[in-house]
PDB file of N, CA and C in Angstrom:
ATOM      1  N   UNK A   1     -23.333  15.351  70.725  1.00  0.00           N
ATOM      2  CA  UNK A   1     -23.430  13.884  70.757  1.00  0.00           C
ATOM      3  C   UNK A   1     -22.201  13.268  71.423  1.00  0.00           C
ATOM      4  N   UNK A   2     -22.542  12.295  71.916  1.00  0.00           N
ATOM      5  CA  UNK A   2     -21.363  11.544  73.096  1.00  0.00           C
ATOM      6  C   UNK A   2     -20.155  11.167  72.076  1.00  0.00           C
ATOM      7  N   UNK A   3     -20.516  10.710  70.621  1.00  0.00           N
ATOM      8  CA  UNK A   3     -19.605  10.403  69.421  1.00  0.00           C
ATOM      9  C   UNK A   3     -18.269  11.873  69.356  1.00  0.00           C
ATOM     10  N   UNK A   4     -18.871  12.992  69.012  1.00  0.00           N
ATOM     11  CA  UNK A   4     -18.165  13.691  69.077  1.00  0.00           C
ATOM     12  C   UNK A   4     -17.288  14.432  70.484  1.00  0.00           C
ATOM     13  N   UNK A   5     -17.894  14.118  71.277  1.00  0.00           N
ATOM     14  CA  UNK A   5     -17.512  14.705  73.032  1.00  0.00           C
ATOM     15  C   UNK A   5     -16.141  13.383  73.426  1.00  0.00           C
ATOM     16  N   UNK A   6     -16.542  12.701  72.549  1.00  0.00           N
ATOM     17  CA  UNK A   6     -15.549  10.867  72.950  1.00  0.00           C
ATOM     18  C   UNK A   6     -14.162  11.595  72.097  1.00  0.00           C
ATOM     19  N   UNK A   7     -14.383  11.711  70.809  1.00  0.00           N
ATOM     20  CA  UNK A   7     -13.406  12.197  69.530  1.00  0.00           C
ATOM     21  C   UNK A   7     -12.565  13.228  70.003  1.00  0.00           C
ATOM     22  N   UNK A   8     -12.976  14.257  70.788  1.00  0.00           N
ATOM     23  CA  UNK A   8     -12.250  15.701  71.296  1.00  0.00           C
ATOM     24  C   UNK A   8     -11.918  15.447  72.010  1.00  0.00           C
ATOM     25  N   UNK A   9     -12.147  14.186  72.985  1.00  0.00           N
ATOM     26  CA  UNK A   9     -11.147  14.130  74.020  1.00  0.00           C
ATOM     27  C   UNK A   9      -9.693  13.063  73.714  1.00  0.00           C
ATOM     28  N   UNK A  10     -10.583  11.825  73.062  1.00  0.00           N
ATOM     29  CA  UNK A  10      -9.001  11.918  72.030  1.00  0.00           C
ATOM     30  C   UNK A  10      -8.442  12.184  71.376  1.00  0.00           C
ATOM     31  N   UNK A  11      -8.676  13.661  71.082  1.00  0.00           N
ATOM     32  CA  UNK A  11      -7.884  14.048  70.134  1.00  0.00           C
ATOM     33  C   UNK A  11      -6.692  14.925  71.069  1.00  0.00           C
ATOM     34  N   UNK A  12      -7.364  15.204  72.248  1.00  0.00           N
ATOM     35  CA  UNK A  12      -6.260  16.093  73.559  1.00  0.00           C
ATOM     36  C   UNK A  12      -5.208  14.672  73.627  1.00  0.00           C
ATOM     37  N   UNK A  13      -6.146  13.605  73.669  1.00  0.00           N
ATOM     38  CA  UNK A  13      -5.078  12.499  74.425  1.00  0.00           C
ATOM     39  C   UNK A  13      -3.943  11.880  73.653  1.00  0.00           C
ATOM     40  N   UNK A  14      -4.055  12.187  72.311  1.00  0.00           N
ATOM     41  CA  UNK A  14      -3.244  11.457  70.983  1.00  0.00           C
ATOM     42  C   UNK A  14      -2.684  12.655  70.656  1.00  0.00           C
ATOM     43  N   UNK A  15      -1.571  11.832  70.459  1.00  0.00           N
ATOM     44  CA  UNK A  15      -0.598  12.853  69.658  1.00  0.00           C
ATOM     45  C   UNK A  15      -0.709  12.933  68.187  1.00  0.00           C
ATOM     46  N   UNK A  16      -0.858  11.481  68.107  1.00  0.00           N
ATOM     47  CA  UNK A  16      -1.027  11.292  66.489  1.00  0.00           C
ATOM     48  C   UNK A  16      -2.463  10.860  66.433  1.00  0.00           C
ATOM     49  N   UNK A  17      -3.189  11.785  65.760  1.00  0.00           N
ATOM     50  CA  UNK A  17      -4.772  11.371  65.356  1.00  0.00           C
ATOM     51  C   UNK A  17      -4.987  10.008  64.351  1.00  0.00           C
ATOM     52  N   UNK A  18      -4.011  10.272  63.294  1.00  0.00           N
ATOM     53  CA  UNK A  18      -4.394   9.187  62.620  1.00  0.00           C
ATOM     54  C   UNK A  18      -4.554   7.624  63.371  1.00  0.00           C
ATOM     55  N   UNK A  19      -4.148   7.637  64.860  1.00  0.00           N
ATOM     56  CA  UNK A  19      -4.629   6.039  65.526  1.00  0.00           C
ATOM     57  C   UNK A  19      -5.982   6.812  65.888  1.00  0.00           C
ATOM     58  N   UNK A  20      -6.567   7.737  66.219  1.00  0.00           N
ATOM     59  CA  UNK A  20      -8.199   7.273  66.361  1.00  0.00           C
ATOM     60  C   UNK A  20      -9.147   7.420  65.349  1.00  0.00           C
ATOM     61  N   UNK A  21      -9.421   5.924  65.402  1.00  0.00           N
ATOM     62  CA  UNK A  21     -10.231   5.008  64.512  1.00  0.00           C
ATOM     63  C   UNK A  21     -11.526   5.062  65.117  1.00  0.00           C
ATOM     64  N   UNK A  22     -12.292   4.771  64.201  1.00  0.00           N
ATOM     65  CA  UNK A  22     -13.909   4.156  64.546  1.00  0.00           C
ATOM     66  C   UNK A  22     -13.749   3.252  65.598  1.00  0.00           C
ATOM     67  N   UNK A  23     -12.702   2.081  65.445  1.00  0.00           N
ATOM     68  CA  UNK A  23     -12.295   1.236  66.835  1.00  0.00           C
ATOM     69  C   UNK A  23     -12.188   2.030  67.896  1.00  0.00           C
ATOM     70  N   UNK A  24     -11.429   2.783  68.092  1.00  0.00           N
ATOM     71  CA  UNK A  24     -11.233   3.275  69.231  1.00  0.00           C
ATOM     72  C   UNK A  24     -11.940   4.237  69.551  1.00  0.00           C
ATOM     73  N   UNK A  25     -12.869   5.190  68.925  1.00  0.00           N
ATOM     74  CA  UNK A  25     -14.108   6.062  69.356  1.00  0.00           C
ATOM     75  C   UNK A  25     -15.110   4.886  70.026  1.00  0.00           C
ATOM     76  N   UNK A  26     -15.460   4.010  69.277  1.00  0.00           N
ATOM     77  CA  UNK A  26     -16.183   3.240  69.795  1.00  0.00           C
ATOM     78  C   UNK A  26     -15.868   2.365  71.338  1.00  0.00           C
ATOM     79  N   UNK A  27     -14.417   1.652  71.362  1.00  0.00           N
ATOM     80  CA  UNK A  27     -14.161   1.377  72.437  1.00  0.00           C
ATOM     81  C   UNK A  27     -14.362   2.624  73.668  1.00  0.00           C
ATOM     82  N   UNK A  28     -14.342   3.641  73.681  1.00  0.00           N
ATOM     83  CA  UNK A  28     -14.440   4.722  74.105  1.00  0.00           C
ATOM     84  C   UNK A  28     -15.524   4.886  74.891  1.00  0.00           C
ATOM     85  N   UNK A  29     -17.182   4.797  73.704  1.00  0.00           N
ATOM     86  CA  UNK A  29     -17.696   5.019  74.097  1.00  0.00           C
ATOM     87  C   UNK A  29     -18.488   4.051  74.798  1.00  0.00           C
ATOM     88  N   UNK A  30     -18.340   2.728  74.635  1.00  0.00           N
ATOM     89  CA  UNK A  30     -18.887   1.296  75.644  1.00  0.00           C
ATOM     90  C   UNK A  30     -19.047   1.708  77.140  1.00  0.00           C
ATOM     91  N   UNK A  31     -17.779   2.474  77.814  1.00  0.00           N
ATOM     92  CA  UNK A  31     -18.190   2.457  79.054  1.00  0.00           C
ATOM     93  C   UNK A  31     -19.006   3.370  79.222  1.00  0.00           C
ATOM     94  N   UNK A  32     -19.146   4.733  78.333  1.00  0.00           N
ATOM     95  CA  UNK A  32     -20.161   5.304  78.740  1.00  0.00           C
ATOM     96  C   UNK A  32     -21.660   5.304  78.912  1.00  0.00           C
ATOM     97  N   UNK A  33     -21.705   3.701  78.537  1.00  0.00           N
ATOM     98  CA  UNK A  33     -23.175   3.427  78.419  1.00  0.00           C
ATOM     99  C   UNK A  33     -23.924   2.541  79.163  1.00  0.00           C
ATOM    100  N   UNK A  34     -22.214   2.460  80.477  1.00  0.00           N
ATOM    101  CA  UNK A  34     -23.131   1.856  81.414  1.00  0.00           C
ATOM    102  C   UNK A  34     -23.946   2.740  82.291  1.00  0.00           C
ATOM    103  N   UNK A  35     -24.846   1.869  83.323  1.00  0.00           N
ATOM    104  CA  UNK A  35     -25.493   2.875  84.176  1.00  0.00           C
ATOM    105  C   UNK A  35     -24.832   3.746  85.260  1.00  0.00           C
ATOM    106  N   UNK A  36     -25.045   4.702  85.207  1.00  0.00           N
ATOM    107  CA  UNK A  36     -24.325   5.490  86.359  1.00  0.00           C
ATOM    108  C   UNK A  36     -23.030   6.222  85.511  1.00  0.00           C
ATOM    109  N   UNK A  37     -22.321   5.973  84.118  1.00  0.00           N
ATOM    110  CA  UNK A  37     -21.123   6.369  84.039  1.00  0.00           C
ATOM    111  C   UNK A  37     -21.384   7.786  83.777  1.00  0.00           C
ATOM    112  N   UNK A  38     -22.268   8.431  83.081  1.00  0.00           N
ATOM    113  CA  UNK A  38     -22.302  10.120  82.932  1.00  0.00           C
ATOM    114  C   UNK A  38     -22.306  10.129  84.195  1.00  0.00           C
ATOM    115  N   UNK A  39     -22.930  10.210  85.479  1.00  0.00           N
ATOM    116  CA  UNK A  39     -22.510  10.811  86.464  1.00  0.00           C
ATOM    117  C   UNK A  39     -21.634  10.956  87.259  1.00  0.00           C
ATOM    118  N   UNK A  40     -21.006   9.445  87.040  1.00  0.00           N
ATOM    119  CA  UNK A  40     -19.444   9.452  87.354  1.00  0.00           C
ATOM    120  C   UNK A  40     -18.688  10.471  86.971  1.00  0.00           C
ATOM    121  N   UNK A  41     -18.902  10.376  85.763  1.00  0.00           N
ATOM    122  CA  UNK A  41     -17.510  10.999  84.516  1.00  0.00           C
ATOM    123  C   UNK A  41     -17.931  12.920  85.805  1.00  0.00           C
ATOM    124  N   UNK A  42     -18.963  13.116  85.520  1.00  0.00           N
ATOM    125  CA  UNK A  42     -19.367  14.227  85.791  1.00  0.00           C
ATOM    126  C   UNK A  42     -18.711  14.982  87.312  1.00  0.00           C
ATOM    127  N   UNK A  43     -18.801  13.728  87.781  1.00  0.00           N
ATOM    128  CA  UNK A  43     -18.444  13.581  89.238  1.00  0.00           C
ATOM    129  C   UNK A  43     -16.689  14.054  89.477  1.00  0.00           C
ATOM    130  N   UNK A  44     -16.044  13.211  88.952  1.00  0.00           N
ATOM    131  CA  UNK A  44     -14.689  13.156  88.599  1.00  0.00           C
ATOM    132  C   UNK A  44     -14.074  14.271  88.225  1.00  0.00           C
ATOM    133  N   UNK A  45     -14.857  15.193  87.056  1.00  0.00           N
ATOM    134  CA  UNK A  45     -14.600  16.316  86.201  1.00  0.00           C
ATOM    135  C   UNK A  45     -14.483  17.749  87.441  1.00  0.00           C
ATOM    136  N   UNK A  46     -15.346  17.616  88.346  1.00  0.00           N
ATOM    137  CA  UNK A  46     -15.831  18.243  89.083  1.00  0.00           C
ATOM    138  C   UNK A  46     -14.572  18.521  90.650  1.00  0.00           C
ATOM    139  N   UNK A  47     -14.140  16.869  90.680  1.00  0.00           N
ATOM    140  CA  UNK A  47     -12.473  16.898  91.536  1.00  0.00           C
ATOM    141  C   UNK A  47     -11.728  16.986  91.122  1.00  0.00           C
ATOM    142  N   UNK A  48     -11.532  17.465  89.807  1.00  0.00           N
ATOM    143  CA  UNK A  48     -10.520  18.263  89.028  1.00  0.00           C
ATOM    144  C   UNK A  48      -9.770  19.620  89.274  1.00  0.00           C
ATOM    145  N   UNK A  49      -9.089  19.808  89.491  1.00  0.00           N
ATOM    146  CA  UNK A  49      -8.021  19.368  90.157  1.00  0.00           C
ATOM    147  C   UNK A  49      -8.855  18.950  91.669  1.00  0.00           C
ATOM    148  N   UNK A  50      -8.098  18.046  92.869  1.00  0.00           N
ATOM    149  CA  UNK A  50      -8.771  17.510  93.921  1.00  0.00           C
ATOM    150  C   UNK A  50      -8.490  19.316  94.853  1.00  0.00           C
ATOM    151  N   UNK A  51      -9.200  18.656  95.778  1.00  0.00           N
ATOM    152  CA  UNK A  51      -9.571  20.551  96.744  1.00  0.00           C
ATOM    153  C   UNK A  51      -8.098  20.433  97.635  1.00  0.00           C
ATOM    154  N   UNK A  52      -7.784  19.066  97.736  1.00  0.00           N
ATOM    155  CA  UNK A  52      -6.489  18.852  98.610  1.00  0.00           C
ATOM    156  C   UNK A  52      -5.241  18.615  97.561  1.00  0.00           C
ATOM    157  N   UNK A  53      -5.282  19.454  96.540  1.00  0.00           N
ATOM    158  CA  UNK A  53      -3.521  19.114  95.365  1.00  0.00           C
ATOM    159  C   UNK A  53      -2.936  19.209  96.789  1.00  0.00           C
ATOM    160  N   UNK A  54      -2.601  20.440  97.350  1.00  0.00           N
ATOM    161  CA  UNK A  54      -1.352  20.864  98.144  1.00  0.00           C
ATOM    162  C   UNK A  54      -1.124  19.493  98.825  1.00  0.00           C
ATOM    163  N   UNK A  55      -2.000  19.353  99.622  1.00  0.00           N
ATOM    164  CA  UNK A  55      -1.377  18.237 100.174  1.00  0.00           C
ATOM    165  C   UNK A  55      -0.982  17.163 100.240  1.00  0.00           C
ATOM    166  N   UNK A  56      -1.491  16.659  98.713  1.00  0.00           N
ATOM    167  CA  UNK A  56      -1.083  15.197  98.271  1.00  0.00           C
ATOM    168  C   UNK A  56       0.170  15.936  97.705  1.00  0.00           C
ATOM    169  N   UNK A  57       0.361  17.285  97.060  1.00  0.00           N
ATOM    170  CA  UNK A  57       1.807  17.103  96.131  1.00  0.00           C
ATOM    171  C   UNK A  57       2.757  17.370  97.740  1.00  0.00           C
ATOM    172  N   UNK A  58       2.196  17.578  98.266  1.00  0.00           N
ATOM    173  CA  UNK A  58       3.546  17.500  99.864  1.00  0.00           C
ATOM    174  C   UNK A  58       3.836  15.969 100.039  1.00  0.00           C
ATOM    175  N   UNK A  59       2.794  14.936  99.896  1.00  0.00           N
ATOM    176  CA  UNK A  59       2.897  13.695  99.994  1.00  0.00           C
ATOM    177  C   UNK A  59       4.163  13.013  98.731  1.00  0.00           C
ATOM    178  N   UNK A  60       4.201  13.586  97.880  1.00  0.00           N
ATOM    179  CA  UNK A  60       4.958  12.978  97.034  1.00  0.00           C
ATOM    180  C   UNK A  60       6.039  12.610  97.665  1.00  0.00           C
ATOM    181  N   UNK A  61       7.025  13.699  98.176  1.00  0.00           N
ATOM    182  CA  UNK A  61       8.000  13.856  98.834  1.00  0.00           C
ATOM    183  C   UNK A  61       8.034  12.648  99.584  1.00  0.00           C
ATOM    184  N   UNK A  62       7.305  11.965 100.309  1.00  0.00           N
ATOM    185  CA  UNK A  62       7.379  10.893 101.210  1.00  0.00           C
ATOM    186  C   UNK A  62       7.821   9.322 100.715  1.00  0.00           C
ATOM    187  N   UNK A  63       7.227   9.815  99.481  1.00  0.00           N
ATOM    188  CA  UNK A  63       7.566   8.437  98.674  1.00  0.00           C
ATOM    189  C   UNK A  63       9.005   7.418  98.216  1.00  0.00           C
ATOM    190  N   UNK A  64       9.194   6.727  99.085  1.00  0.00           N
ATOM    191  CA  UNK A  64      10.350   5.898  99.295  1.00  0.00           C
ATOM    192  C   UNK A  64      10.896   4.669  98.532  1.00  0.00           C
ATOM    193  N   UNK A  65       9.596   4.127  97.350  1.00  0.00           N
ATOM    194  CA  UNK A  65      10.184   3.316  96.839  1.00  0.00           C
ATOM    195  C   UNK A  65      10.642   3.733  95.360  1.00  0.00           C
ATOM    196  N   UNK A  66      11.116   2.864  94.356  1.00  0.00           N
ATOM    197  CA  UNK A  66      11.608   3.335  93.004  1.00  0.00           C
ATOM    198  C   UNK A  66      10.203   3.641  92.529  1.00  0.00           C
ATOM    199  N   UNK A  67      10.470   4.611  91.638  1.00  0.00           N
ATOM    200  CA  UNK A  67       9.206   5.129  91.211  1.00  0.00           C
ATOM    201  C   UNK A  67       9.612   5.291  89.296  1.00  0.00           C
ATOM    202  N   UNK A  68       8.851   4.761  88.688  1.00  0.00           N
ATOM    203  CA  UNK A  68       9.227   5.301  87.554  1.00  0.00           C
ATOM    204  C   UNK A  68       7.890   5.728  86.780  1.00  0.00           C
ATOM    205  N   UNK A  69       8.104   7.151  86.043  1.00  0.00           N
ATOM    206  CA  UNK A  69       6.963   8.162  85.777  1.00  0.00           C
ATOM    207  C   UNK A  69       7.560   8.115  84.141  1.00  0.00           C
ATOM    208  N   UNK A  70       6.553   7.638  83.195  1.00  0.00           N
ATOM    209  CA  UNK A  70       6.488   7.830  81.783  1.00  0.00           C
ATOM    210  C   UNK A  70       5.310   8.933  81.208  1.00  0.00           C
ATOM    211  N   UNK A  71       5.953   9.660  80.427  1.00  0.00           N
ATOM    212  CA  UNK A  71       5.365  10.725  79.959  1.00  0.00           C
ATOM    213  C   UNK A  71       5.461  10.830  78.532  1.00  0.00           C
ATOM    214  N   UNK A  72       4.356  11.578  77.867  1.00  0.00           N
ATOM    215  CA  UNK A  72       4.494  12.072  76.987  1.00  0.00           C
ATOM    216  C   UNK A  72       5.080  13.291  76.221  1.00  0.00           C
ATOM    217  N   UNK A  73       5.589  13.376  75.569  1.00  0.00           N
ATOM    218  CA  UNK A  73       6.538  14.562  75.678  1.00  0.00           C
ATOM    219  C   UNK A  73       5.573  15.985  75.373  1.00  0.00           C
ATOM    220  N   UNK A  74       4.568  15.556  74.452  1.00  0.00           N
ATOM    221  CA  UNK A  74       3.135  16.645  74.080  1.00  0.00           C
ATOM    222  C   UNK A  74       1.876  16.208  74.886  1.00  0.00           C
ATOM    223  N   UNK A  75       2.000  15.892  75.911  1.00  0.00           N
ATOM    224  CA  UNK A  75       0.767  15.379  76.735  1.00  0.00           C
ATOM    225  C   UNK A  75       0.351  16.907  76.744  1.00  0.00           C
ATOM    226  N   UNK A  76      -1.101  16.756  76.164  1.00  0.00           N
ATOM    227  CA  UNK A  76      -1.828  18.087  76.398  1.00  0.00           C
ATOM    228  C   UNK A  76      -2.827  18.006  77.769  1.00  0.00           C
ATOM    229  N   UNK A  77      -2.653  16.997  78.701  1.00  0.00           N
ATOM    230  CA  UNK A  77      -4.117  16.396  79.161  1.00  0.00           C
ATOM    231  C   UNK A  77      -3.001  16.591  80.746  1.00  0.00           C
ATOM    232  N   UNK A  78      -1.667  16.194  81.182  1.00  0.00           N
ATOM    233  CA  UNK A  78      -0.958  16.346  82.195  1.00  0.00           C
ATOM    234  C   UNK A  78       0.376  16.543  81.763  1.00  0.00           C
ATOM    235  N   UNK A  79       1.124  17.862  81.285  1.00  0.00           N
ATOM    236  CA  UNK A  79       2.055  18.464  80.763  1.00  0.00           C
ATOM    237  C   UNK A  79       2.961  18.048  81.649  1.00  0.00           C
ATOM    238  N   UNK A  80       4.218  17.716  80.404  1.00  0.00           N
ATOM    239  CA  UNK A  80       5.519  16.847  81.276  1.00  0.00           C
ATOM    240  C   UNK A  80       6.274  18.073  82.365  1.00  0.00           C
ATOM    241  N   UNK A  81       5.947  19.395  82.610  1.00  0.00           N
ATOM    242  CA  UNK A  81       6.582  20.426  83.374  1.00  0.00           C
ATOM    243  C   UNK A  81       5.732  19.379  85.060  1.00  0.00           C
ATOM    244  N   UNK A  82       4.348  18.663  84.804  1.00  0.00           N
ATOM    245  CA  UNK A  82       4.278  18.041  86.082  1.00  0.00           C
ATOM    246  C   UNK A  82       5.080  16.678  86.254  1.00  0.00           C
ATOM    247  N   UNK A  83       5.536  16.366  85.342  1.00  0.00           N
ATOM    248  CA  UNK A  83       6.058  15.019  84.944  1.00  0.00           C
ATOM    249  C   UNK A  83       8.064  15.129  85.900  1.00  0.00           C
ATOM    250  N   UNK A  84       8.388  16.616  85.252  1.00  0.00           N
ATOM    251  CA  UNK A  84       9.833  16.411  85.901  1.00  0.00           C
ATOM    252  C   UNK A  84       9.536  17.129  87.448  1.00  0.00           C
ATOM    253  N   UNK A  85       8.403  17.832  87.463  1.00  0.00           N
ATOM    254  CA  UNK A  85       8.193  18.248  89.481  1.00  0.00           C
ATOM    255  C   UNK A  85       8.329  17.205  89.669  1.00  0.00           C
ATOM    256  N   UNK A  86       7.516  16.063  89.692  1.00  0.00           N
ATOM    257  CA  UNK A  86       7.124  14.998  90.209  1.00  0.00           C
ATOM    258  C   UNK A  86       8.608  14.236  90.545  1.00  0.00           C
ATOM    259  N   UNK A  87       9.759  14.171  89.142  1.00  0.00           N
ATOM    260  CA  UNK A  87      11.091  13.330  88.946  1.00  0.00           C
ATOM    261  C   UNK A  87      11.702  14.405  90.214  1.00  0.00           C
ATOM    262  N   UNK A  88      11.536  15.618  90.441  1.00  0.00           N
ATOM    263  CA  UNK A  88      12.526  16.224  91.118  1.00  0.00           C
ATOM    264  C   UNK A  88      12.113  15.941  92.550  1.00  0.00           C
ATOM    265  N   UNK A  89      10.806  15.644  93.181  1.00  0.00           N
ATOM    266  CA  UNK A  89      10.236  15.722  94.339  1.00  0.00           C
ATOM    267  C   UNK A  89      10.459  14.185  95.068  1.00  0.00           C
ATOM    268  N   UNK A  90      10.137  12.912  93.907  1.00  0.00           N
ATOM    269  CA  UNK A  90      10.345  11.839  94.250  1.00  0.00           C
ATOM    270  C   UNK A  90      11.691  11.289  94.013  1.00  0.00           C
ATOM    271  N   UNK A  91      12.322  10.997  95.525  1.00  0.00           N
ATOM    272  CA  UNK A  91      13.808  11.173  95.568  1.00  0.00           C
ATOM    273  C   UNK A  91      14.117   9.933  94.375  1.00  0.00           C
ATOM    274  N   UNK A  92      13.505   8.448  94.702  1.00  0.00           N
ATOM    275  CA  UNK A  92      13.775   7.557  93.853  1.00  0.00           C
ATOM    276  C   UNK A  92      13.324   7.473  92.175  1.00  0.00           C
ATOM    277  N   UNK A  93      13.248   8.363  91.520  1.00  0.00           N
ATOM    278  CA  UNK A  93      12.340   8.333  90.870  1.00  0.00           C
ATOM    279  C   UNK A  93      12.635   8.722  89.074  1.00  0.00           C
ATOM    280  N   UNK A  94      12.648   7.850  88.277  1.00  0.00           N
ATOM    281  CA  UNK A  94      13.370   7.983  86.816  1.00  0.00           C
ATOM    282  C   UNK A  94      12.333   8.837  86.000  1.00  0.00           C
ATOM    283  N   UNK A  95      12.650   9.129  85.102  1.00  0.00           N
ATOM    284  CA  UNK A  95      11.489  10.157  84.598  1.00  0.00           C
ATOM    285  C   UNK A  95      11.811   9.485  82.822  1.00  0.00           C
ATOM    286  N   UNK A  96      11.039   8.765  81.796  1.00  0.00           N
ATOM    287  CA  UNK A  96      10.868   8.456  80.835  1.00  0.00           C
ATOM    288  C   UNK A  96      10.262   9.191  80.237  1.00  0.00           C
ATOM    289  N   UNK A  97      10.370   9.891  78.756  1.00  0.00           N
ATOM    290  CA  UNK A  97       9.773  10.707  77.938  1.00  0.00           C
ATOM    291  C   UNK A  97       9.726  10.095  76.504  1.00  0.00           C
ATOM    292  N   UNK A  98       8.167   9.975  76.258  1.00  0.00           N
ATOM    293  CA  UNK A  98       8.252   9.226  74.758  1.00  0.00           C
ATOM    294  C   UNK A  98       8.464  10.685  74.326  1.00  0.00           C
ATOM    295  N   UNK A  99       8.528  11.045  73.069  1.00  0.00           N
ATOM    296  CA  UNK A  99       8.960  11.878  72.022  1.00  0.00           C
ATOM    297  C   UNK A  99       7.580  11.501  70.853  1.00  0.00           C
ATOM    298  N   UNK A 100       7.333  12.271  70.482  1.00  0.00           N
ATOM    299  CA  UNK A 100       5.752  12.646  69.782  1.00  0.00           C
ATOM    300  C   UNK A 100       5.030  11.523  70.223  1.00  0.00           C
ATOM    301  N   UNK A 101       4.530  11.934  71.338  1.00  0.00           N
ATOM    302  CA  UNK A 101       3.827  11.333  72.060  1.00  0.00           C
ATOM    303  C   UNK A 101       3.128  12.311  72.841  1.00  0.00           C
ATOM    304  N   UNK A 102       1.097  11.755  72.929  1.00  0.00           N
ATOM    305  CA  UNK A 102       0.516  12.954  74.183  1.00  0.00           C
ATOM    306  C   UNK A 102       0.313  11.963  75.160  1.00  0.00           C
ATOM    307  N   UNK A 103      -0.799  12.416  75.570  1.00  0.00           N
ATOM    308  CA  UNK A 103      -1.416  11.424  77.237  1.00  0.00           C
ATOM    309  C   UNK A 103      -1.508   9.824  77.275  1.00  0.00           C
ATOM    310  N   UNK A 104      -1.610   9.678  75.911  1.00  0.00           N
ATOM    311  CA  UNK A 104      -2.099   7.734  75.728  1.00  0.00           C
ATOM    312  C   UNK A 104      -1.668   7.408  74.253  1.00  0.00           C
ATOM    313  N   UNK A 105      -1.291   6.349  74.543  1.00  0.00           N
ATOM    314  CA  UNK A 105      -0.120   5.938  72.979  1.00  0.00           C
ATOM    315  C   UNK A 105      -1.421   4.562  72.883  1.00  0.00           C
ATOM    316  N   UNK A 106      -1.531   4.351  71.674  1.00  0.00           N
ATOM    317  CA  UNK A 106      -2.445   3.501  71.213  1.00  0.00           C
ATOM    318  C   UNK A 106      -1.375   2.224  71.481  1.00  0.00           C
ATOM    319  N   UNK A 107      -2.122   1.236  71.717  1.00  0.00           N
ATOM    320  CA  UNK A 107      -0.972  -0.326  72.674  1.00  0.00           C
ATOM    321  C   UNK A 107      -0.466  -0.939  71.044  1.00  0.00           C
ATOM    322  N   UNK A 108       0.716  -1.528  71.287  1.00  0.00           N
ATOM    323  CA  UNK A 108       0.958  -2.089  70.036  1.00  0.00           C
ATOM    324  C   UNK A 108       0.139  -3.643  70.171  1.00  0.00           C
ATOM    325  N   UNK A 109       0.079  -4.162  69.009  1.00  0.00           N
ATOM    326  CA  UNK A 109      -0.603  -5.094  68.515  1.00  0.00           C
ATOM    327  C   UNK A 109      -0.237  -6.607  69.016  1.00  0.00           C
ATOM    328  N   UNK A 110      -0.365  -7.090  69.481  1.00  0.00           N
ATOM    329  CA  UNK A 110      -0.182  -8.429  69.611  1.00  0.00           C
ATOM    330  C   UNK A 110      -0.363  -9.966  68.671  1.00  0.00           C
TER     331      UNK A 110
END
C-alpha cells in the first residue's frame, strides 16, 4: 500500500522517526495522487543515479559562485562522504552539517 511505501521512505529520510506523524505520511501522500505522479516517481527512480554522473560531477568543478551545501550528518538517502566531495570540488563552497540529522529535518513551526 502507497501508506506504507510513503512511511519507509521516511523513515530513510528522518533521522528522528518520532516527527513522522499521520500529518506528514499524509502530506506525503497528496502528491501521489495526482495524475501522472506514479509514473513520474517511476520515471525518476529509473535516472537514478543519471547515465551522465561523470559528467555533471566534472561540472561541479566549474562552479564559480559561493555555494553553500547543508547536510545531514546520518543522511541515509545522499551520505555526507558526497556532501564533503562536493565541499572539496566546489572551490567556493562551505559545507554545513546538522548533527542527528538524515536527508529532511521536519521545518520548525511558525
Amino acid at each position: 500500500p502507497v501508506k506504507v511505501r510513503v512511511r519507509t521512505v521516511l523513515e530513510m529520510a528522518y533521522f528522528d522517526h518520532r516527527k513522522i506523524t499521520e500529518e506528514t505520511v499524509n502530506a506525503n501522500i497528496r502528491p501521489l495522487r495526482s495524475k501522472g505522479a506514479n509514473q513520474a516517481l517511476k520515471q525518476t527512480v529509473l535516472c537514478l543515479p543519471p547515465s551522465d554522473i561523470e559528467d555533471l560531477e566534472k561540472s561541479y568543478a566549474t562552479i564559480q559562485v559561493p555555494t553553500l551545501l547543508i547536510w545531514g550528518n546520518e543522511d541515509k538517502i545522499i551520505p555526507l562522504s558526497l556532501g564533503r566531495r562536493l565541499n572539496q570540488t566546489i572551490s567556493r563552497s562551505q559545507l554545513i552539517v546538522f548533527e542527528s540529522c538524515g536527508h529532511r529535518r521536519r521545518p520548525a513551526k511558525r
